[in-house]
Protein backbone atom coordinates (compact mmCIF):
# COMPACT_ATOMS: atom_id res chain seq x y z
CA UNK A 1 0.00 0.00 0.00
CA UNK A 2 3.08 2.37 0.71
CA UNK A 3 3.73 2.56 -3.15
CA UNK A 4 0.02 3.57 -3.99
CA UNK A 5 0.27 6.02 -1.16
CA UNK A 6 3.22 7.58 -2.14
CA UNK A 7 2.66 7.61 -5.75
CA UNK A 8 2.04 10.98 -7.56
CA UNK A 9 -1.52 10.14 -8.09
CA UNK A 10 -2.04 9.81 -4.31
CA UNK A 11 -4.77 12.59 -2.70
CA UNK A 12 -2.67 12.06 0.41
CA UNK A 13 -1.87 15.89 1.70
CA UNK A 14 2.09 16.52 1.23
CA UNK A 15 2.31 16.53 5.21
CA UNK A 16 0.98 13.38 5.63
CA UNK A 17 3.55 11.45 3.11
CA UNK A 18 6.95 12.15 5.36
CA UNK A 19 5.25 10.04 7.85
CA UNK A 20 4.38 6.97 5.95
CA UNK A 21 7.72 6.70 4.11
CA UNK A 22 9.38 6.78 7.45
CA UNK A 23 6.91 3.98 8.85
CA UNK A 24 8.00 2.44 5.32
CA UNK A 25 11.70 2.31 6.63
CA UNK A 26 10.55 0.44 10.08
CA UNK A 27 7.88 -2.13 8.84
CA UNK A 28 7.85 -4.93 6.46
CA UNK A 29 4.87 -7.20 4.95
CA UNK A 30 6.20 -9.85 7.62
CA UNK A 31 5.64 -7.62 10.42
CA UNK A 32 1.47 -8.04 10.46
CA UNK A 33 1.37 -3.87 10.78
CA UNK A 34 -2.01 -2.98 11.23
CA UNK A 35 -2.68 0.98 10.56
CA UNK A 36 -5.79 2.75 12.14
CA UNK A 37 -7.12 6.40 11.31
CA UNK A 38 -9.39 7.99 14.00
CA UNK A 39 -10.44 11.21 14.45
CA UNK A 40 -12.37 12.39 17.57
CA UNK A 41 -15.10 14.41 17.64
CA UNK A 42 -15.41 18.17 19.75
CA UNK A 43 -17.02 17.30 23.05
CA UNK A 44 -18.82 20.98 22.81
């Protein structure tokens, strides 16, 4: 997924790529990574 992520195409934001091609550097396929994206709503 990191290579469809960080291709050209991608509408991931510029500030956003730096920090999956360093998780690119510390994972590999055999490492079972499981990546979650959250976001939390205003509580008022």
């Amino acid at each position: 997924m990191f290579d469809v992520i960080l291709s050209p195409d991608s509408p991931v934001k510029e500030k956003y790529r730096a920090g999956f091609d360093s998780l690119r550097e510390v994972i590999s396929q055999d490492s079972n990574p499981v990546l979650l994206k959250y976001r939390l709503k205003n509580a008022g």
